[in-house]
Protein backbone atom coordinates (compact mmCIF):
# COMPACT_ATOMS: atom_id res chain seq x y z
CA UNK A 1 4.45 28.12 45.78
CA UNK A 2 1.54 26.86 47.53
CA UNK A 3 0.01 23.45 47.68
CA UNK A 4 -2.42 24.38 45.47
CA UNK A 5 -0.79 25.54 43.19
CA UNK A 6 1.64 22.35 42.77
CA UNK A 7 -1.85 20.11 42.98
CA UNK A 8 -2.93 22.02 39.90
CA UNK A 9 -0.06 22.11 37.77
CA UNK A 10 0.32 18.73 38.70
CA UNK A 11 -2.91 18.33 37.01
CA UNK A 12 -1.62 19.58 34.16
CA UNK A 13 0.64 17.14 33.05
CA UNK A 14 -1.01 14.39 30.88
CA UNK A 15 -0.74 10.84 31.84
CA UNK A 16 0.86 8.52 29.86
CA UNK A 17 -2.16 6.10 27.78
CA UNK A 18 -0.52 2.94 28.11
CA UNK A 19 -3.77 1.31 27.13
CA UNK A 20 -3.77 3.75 23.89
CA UNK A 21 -0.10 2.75 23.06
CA UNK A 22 -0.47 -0.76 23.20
CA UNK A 23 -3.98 -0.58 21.27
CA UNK A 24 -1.64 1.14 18.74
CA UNK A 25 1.17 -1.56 18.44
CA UNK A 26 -1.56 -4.22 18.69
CA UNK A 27 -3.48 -2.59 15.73
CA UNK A 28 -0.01 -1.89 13.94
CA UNK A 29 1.33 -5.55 14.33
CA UNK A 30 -2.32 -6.86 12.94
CA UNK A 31 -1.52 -4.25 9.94
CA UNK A 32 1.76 -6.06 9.31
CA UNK A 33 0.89 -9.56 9.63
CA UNK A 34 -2.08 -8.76 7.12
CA UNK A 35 0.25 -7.00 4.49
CA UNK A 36 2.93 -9.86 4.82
CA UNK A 37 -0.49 -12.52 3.85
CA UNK A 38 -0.97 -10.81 1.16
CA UNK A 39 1.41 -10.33 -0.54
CA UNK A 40 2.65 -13.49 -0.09
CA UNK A 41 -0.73 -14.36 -1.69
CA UNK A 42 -0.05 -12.84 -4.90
CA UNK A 43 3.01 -15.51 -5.26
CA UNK A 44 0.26 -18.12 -5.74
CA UNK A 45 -1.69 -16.46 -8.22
CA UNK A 46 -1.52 -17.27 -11.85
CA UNK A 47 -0.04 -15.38 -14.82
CA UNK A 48 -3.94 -15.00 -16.08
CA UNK A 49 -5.03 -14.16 -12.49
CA UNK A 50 -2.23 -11.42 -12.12
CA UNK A 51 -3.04 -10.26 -15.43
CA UNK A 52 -6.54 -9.59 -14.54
CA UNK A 53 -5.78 -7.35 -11.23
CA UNK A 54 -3.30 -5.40 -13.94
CA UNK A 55 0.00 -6.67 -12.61
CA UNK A 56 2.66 -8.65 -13.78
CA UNK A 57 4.78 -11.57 -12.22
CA UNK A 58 7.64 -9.08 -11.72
CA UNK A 59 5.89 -6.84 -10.07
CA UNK A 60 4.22 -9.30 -7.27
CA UNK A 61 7.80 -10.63 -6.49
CA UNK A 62 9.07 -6.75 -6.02
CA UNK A 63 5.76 -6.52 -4.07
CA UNK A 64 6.55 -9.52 -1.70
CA UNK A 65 10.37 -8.36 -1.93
CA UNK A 66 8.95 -5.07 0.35
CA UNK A 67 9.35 -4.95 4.36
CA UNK A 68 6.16 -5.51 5.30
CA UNK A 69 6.50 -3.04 8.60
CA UNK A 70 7.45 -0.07 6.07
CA UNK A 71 5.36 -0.17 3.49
């Protein structure tokens, strides 16, 4: 195998976008943090104010019961 022939397969190979990947945690952790406010938001809504957005107490608990990273 020549030396050029290394160089290019060397080429080849993609490099590894550390920038991308932690653009992609950043975004994900942002993500998280905003579904965890949220749904910790619907705990401070009323009965009538739950009503209105067509939920029920029950259901905002089981939604603030949910991992925030999975779902």
């Amino acid at each position: 195998m020549t030396i050029d022939a290394i160089q290019s397969e060397a080429a080849t190979v993609p490099e590894f976008p550390v920038r991308s990947l932690l653009v992609r945690i950043s975004l994900a952790l942002r993500n998280w943090a905003m579904k965890r406010r949220t749904r910790y938001a619907l705990l401070e809504l009323t009965d009538t104010q739950l009503e209105d957005i067509g939920i029920s107490r029950s259901e905002a608990r089981r939604e603030v019961a949910k991992s925030f990273y999975w779902n």
